[in-house]
C-alpha atoms as a PDB file:
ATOM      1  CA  UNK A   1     216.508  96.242 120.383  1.00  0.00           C
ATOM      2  CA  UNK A   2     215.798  93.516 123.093  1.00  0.00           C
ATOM      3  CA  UNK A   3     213.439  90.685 122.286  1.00  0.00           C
ATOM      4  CA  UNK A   4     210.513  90.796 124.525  1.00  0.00           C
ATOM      5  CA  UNK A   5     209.452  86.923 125.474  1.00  0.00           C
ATOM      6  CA  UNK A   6     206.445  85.700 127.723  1.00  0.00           C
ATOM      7  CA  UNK A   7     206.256  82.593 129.686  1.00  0.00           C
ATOM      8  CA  UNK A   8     203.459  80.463 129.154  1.00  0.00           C
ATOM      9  CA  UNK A   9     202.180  79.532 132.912  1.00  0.00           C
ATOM     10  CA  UNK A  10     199.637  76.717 133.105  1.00  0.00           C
ATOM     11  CA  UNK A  11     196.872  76.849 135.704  1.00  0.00           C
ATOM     12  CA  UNK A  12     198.251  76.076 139.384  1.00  0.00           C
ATOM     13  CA  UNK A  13     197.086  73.122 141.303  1.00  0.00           C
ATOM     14  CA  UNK A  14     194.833  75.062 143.519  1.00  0.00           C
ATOM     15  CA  UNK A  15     193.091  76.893 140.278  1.00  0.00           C
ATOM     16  CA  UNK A  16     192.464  73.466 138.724  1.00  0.00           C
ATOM     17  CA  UNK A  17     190.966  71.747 141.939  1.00  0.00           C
ATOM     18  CA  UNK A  18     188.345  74.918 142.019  1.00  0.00           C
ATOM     19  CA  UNK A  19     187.188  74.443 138.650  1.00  0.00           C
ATOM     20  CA  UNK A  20     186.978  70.874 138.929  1.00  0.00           C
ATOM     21  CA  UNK A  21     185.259  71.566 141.806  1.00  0.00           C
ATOM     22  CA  UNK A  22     182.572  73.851 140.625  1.00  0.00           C
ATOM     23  CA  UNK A  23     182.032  71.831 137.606  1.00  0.00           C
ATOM     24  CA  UNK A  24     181.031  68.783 139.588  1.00  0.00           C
ATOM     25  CA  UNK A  25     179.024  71.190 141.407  1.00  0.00           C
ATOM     26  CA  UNK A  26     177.055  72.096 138.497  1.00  0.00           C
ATOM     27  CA  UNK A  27     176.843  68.750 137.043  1.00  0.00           C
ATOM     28  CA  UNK A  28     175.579  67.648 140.619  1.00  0.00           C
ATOM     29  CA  UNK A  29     172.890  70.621 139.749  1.00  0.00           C
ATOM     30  CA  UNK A  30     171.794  69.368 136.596  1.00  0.00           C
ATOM     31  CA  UNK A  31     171.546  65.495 137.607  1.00  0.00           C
ATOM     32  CA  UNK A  32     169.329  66.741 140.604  1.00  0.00           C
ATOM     33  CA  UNK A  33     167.279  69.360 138.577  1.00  0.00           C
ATOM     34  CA  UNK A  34     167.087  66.432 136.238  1.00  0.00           C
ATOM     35  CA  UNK A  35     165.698  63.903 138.689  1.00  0.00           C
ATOM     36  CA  UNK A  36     163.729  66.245 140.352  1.00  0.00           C
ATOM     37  CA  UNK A  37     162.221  66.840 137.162  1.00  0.00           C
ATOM     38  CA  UNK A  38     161.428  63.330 135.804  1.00  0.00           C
ATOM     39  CA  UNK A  39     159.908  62.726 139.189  1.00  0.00           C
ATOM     40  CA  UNK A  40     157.477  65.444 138.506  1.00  0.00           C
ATOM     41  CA  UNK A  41     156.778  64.545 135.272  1.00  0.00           C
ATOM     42  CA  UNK A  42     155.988  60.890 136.077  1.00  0.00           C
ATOM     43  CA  UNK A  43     154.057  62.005 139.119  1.00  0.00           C
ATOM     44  CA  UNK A  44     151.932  64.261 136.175  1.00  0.00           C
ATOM     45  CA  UNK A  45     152.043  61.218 133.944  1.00  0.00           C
ATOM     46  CA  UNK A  46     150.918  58.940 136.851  1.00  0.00           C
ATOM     47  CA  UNK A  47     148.326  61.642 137.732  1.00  0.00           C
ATOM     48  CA  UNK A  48     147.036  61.587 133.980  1.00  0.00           C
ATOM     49  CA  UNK A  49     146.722  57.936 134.193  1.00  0.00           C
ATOM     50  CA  UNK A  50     144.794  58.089 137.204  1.00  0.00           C
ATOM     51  CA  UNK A  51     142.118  60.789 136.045  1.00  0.00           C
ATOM     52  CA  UNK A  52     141.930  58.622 132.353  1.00  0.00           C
ATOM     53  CA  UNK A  53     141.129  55.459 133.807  1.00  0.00           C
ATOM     54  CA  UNK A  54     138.365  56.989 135.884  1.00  0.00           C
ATOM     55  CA  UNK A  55     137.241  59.417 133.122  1.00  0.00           C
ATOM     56  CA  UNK A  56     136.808  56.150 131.148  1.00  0.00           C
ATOM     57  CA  UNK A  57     134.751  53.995 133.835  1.00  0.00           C
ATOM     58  CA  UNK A  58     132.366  57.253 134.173  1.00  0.00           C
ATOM     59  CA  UNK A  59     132.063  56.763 130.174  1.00  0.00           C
ATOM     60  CA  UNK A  60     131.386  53.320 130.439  1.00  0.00           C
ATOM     61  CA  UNK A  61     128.546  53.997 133.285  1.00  0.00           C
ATOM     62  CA  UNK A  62     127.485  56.504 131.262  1.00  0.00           C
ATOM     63  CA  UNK A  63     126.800  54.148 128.049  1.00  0.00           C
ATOM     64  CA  UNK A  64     125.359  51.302 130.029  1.00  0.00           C
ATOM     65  CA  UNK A  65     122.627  53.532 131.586  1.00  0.00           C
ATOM     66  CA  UNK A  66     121.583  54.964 127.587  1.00  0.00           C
ATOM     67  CA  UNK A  67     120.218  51.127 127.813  1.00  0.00           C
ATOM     68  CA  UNK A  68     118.287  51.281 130.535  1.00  0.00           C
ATOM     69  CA  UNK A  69     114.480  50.218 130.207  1.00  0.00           C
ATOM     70  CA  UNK A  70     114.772  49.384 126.251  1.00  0.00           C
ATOM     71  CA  UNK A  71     111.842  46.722 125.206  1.00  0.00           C
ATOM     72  CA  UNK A  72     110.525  46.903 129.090  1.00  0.00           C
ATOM     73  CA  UNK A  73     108.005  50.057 128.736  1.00  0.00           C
ATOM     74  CA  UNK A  74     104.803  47.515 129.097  1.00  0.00           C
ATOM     75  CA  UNK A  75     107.007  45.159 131.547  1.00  0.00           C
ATOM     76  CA  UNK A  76     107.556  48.404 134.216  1.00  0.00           C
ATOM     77  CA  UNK A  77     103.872  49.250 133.680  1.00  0.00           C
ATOM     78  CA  UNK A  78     102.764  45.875 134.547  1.00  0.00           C
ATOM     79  CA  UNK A  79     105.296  46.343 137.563  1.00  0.00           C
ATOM     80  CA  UNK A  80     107.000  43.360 136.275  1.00  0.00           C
ATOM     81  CA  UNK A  81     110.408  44.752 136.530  1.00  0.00           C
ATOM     82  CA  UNK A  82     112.362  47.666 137.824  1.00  0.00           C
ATOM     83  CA  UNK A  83     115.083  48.904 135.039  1.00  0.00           C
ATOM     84  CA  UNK A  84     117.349  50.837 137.148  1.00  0.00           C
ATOM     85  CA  UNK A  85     118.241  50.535 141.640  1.00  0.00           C
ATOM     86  CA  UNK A  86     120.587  52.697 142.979  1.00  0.00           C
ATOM     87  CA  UNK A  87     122.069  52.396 146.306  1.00  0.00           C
ATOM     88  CA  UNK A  88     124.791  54.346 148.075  1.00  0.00           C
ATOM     89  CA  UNK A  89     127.734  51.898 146.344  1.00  0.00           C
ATOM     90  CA  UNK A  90     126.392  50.152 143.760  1.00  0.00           C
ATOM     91  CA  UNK A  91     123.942  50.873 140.319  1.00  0.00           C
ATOM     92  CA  UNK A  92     121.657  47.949 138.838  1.00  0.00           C
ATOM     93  CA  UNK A  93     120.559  48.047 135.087  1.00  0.00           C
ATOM     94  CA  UNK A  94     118.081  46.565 133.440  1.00  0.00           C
ATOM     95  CA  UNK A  95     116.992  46.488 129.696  1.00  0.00           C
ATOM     96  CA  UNK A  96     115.649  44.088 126.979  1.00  0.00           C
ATOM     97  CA  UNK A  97     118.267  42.539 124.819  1.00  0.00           C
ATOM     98  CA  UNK A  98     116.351  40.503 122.238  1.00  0.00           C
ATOM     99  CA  UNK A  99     112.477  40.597 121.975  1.00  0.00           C
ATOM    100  CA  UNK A 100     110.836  37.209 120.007  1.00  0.00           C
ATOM    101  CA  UNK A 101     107.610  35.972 119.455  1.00  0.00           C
ATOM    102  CA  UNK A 102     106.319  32.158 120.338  1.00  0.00           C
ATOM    103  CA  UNK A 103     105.649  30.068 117.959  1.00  0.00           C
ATOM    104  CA  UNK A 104     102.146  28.928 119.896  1.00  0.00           C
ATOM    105  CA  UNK A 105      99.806  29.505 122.816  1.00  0.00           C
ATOM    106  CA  UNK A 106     101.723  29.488 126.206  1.00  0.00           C
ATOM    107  CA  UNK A 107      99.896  27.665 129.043  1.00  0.00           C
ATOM    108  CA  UNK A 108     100.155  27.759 132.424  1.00  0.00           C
ATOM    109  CA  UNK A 109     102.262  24.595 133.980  1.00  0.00           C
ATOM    110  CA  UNK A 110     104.125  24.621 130.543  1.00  0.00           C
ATOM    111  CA  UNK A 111     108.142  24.310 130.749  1.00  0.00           C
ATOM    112  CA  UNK A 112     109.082  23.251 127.703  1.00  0.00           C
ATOM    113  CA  UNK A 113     108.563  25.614 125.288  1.00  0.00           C
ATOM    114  CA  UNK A 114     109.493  25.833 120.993  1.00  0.00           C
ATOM    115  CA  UNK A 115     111.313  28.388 120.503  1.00  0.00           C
ATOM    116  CA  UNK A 116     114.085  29.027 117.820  1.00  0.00           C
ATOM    117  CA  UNK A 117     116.130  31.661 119.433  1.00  0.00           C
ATOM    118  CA  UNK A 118     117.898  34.043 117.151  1.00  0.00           C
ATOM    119  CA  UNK A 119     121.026  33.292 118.663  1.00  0.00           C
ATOM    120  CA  UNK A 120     123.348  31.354 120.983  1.00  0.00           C
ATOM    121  CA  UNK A 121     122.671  32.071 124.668  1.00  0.00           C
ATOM    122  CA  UNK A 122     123.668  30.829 128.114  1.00  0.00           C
ATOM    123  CA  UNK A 123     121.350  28.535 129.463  1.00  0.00           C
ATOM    124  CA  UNK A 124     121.797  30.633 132.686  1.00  0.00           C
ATOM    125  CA  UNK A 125     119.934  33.519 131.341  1.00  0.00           C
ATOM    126  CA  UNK A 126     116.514  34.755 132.734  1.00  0.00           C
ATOM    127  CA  UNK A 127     113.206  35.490 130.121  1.00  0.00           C
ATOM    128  CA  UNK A 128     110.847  37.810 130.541  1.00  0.00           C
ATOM    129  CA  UNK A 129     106.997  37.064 129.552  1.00  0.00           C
ATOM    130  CA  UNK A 130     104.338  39.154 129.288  1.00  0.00           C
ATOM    131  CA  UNK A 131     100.739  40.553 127.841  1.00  0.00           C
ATOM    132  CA  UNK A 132      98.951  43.483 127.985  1.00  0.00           C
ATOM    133  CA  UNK A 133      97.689  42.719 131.157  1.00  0.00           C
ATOM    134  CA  UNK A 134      99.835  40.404 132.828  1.00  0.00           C
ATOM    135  CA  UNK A 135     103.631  38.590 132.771  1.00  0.00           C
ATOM    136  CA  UNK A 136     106.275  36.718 134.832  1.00  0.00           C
ATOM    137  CA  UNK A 137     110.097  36.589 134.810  1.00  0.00           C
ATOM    138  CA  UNK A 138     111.738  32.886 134.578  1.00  0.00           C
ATOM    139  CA  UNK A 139     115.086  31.205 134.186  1.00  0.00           C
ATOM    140  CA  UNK A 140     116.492  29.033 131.611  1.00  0.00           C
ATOM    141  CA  UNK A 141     117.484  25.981 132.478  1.00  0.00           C
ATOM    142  CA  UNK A 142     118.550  24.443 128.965  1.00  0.00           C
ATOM    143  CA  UNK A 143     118.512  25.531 125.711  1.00  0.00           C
ATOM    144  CA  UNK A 144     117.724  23.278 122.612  1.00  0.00           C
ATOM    145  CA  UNK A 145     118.105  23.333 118.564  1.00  0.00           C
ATOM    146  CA  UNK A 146     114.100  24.347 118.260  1.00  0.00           C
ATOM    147  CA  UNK A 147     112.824  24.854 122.021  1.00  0.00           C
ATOM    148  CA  UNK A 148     113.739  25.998 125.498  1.00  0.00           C
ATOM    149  CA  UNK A 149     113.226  24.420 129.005  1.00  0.00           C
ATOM    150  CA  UNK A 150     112.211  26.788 131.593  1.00  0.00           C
ATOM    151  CA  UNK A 151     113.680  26.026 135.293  1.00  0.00           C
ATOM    152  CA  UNK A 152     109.939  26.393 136.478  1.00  0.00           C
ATOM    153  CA  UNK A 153     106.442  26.209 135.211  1.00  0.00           C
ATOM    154  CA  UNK A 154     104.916  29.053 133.605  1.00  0.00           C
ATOM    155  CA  UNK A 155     102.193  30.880 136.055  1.00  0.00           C
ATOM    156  CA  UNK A 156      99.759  32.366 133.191  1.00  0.00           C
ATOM    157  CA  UNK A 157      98.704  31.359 130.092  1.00  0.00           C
ATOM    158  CA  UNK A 158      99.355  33.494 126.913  1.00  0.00           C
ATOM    159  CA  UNK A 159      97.788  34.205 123.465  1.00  0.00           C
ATOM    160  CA  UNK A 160     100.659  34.037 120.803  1.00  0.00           C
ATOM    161  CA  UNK A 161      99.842  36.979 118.950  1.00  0.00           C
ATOM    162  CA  UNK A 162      99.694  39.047 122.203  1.00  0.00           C
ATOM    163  CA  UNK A 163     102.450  37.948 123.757  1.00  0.00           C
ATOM    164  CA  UNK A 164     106.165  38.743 123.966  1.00  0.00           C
ATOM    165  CA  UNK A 165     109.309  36.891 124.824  1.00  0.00           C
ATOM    166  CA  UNK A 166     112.326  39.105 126.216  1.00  0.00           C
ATOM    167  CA  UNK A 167     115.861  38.474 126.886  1.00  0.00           C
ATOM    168  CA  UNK A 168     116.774  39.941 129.977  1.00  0.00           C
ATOM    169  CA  UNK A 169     119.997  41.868 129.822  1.00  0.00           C
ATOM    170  CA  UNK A 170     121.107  42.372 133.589  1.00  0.00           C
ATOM    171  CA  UNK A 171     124.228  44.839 134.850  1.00  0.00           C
ATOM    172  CA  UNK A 172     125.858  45.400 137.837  1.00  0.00           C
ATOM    173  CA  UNK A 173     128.454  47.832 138.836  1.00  0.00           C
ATOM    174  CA  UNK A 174     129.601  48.315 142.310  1.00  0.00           C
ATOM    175  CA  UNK A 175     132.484  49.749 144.321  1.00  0.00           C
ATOM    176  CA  UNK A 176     134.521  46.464 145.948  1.00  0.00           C
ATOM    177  CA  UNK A 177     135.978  48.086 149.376  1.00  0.00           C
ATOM    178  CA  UNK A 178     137.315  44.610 149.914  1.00  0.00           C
ATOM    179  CA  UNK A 179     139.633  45.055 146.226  1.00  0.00           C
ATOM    180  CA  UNK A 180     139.814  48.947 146.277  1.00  0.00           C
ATOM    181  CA  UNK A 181     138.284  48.110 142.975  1.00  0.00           C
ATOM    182  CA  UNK A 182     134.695  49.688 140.909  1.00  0.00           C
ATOM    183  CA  UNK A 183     133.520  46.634 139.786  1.00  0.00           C
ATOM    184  CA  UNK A 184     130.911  45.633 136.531  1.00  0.00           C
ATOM    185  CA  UNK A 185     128.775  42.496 135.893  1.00  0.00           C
ATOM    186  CA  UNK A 186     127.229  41.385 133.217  1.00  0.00           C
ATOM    187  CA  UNK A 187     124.457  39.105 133.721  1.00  0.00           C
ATOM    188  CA  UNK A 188     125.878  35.794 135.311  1.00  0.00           C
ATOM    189  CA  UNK A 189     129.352  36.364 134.559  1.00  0.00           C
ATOM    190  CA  UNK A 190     131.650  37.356 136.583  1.00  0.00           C
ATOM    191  CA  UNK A 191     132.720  40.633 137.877  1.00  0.00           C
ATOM    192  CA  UNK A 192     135.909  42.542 135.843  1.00  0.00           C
ATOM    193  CA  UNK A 193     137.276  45.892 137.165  1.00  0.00           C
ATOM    194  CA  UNK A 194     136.041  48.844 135.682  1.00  0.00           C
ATOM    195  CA  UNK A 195     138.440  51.293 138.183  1.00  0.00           C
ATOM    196  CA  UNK A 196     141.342  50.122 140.427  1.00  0.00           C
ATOM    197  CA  UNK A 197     143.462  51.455 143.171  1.00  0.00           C
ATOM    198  CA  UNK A 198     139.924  53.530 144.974  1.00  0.00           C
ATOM    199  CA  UNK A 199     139.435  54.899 148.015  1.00  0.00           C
ATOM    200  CA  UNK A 200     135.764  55.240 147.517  1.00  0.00           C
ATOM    201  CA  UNK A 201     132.905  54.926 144.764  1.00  0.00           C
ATOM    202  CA  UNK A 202     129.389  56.524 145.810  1.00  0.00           C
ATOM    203  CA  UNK A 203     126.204  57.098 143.818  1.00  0.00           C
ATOM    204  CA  UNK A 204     123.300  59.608 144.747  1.00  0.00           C
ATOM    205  CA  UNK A 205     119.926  60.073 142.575  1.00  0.00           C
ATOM    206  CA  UNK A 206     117.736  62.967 142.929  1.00  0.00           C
ATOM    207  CA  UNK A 207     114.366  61.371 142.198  1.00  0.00           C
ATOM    208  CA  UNK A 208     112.481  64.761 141.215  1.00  0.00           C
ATOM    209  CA  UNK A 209     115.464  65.908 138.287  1.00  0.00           C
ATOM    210  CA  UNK A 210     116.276  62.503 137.561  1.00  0.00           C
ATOM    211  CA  UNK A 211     119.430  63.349 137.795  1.00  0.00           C
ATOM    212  CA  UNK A 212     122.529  60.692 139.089  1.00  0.00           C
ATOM    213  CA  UNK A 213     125.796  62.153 140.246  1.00  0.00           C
ATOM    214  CA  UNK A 214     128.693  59.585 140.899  1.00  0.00           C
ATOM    215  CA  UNK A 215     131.907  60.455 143.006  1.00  0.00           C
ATOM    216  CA  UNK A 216     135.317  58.689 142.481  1.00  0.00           C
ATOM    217  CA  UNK A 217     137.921  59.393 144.702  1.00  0.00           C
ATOM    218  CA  UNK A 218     141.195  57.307 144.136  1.00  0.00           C
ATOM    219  CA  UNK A 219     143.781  56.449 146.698  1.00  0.00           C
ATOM    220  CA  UNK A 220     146.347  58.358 144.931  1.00  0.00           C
ATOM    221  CA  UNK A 221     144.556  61.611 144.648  1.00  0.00           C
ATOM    222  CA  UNK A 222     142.364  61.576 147.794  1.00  0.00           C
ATOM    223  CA  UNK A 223     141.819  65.298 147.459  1.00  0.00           C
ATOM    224  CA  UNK A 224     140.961  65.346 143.932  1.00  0.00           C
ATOM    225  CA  UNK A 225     137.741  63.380 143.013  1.00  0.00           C
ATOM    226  CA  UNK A 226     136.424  62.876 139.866  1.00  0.00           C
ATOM    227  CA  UNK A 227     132.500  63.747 139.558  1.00  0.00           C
ATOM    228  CA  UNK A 228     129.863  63.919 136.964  1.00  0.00           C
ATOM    229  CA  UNK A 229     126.065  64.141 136.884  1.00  0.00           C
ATOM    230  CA  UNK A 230     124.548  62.537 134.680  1.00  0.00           C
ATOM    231  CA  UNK A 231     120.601  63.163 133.554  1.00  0.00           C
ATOM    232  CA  UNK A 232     118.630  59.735 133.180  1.00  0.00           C
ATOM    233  CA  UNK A 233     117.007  60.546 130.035  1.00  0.00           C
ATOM    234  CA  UNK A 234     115.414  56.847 129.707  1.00  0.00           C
ATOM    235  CA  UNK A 235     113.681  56.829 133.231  1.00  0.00           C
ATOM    236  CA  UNK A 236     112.770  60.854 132.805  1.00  0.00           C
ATOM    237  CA  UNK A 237     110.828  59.693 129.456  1.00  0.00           C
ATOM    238  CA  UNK A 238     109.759  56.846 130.394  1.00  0.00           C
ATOM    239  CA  UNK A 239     107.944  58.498 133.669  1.00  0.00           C
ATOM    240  CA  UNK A 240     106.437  61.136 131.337  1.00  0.00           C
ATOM    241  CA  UNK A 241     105.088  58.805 128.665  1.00  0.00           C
ATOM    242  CA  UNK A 242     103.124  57.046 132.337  1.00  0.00           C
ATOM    243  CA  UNK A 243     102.190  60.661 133.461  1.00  0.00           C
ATOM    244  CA  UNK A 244     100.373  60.918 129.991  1.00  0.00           C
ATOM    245  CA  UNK A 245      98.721  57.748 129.978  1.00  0.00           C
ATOM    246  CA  UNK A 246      97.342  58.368 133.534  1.00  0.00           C
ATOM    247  CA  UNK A 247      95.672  61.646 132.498  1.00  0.00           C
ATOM    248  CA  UNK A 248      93.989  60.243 129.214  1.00  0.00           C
ATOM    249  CA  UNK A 249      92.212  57.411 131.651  1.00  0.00           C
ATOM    250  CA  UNK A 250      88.906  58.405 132.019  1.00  0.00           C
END
């Protein structure tokens, strides 16, 4: 019986140059599908980023106007002050941050005036002064251990007991072109960005709903701006609580 043998035969030079080659052909695959898909997903991420930031400014806005008008209801009716101006580009708030008492009559020509403020304040400040029936605005031009120095003399004279000191609290935020930037200010400080990188910021109030919508559109994502509409609760109250007063004047 003959012995039946087989020779081993390796792969041939052309055989292993095709499989080399279509393995570097699907590795070439997978690198690019790879890239192509990190790119995407840092474009998303990027994109994320983007539409957090501004969601975040529109929450800020959003919180600074719940403070609009607080401890100035007798101040707008005396048309004192104005709590809230809205332009195209920019939103200006208004509210009262501390509310005190003097220790004596006011009079009219006085500057210096004793005062023991709750609290450490900039001397750069503004204070608001009023009665029932009348009041002025006035800034600070240095503040003391027990009193305050006004940077001008008081126009009207006021009873203690009817009269109240307030601590203007004063906010800005506007869309810098110049920066690309929505920008917020606080009183006399200086401006910080609230949003970067924007094409363009713009504010609109309907005056008969009370209602303020605000449009973000950053340079990234020109065709996808970020809007909200926001009701102005403070200024729709406040208006009603007027409309009833008017009525019950006989």
């Amino acid at each position: 019986m003959k012995n039946i043998t087989f020779e081993a035969k390796g792969f041939t030079l052309l055989e292993a140059l095709l499989s080399l080659g279509i393995l570097s052909f699907i590795l070439a695959a997978s690198f690019h599908f790879f890239h192509l898909s990190r790119k995407h997903f840092l474009q998303l991420k990027r994109q994320e980023e983007i539409h957090l930031s501004l969601r975040v400014a529109l929450d800020k806005i959003t919180r600074e106007l719940l403070t609009e008008g607080i401890n100035l209801r007798q101040a707008v009716s005396l048309h004192l002050i104005t709590p809230l101006e809205i332009t195209t580009n920019s939103i200006l708030i208004r509210s009262g941050e501390e509310k005190i008492k003097p220790k004596t009559d006011l009079v009219a020509g006085q500057t210096l005036i004793k005062l023991n403020w709750p609290r450490k304040i900039s001397s750069k400040r503004s204070l608001l002064f009023h009665d029932h029936q009348k009041g002025e605005i006035k800034k600070l031009r240095q503040i003391n251990r027990n009193s305050i120095l006004l940077a001008s003399p008081l126009l009207h004279s006021y009873q203690k007991d009817l009269t109240a000191i307030i601590l203007l609290r004063e906010i800005k935020i506007f869309f810098d072109s110049a920066k690309n930037q929505l920008r917020i200010k606080f009183n006399t400080s200086s401006p910080q960005p609230l949003a970067e990188n924007l094409k363009a910021a713009s504010f609109s109030f309907e005056e008969k709903t009370n209602l303020l919508k605000i449009k973000l559109i950053s340079a990234d994502q020109k065709d996808r701006p970020l809007e909200t509409i926001i009701f102005l609760k403070n200024k729709a109250l406040r208006g009603k609580i007027f409309a009833q007063e008017v009525g019950q004047c006989p």
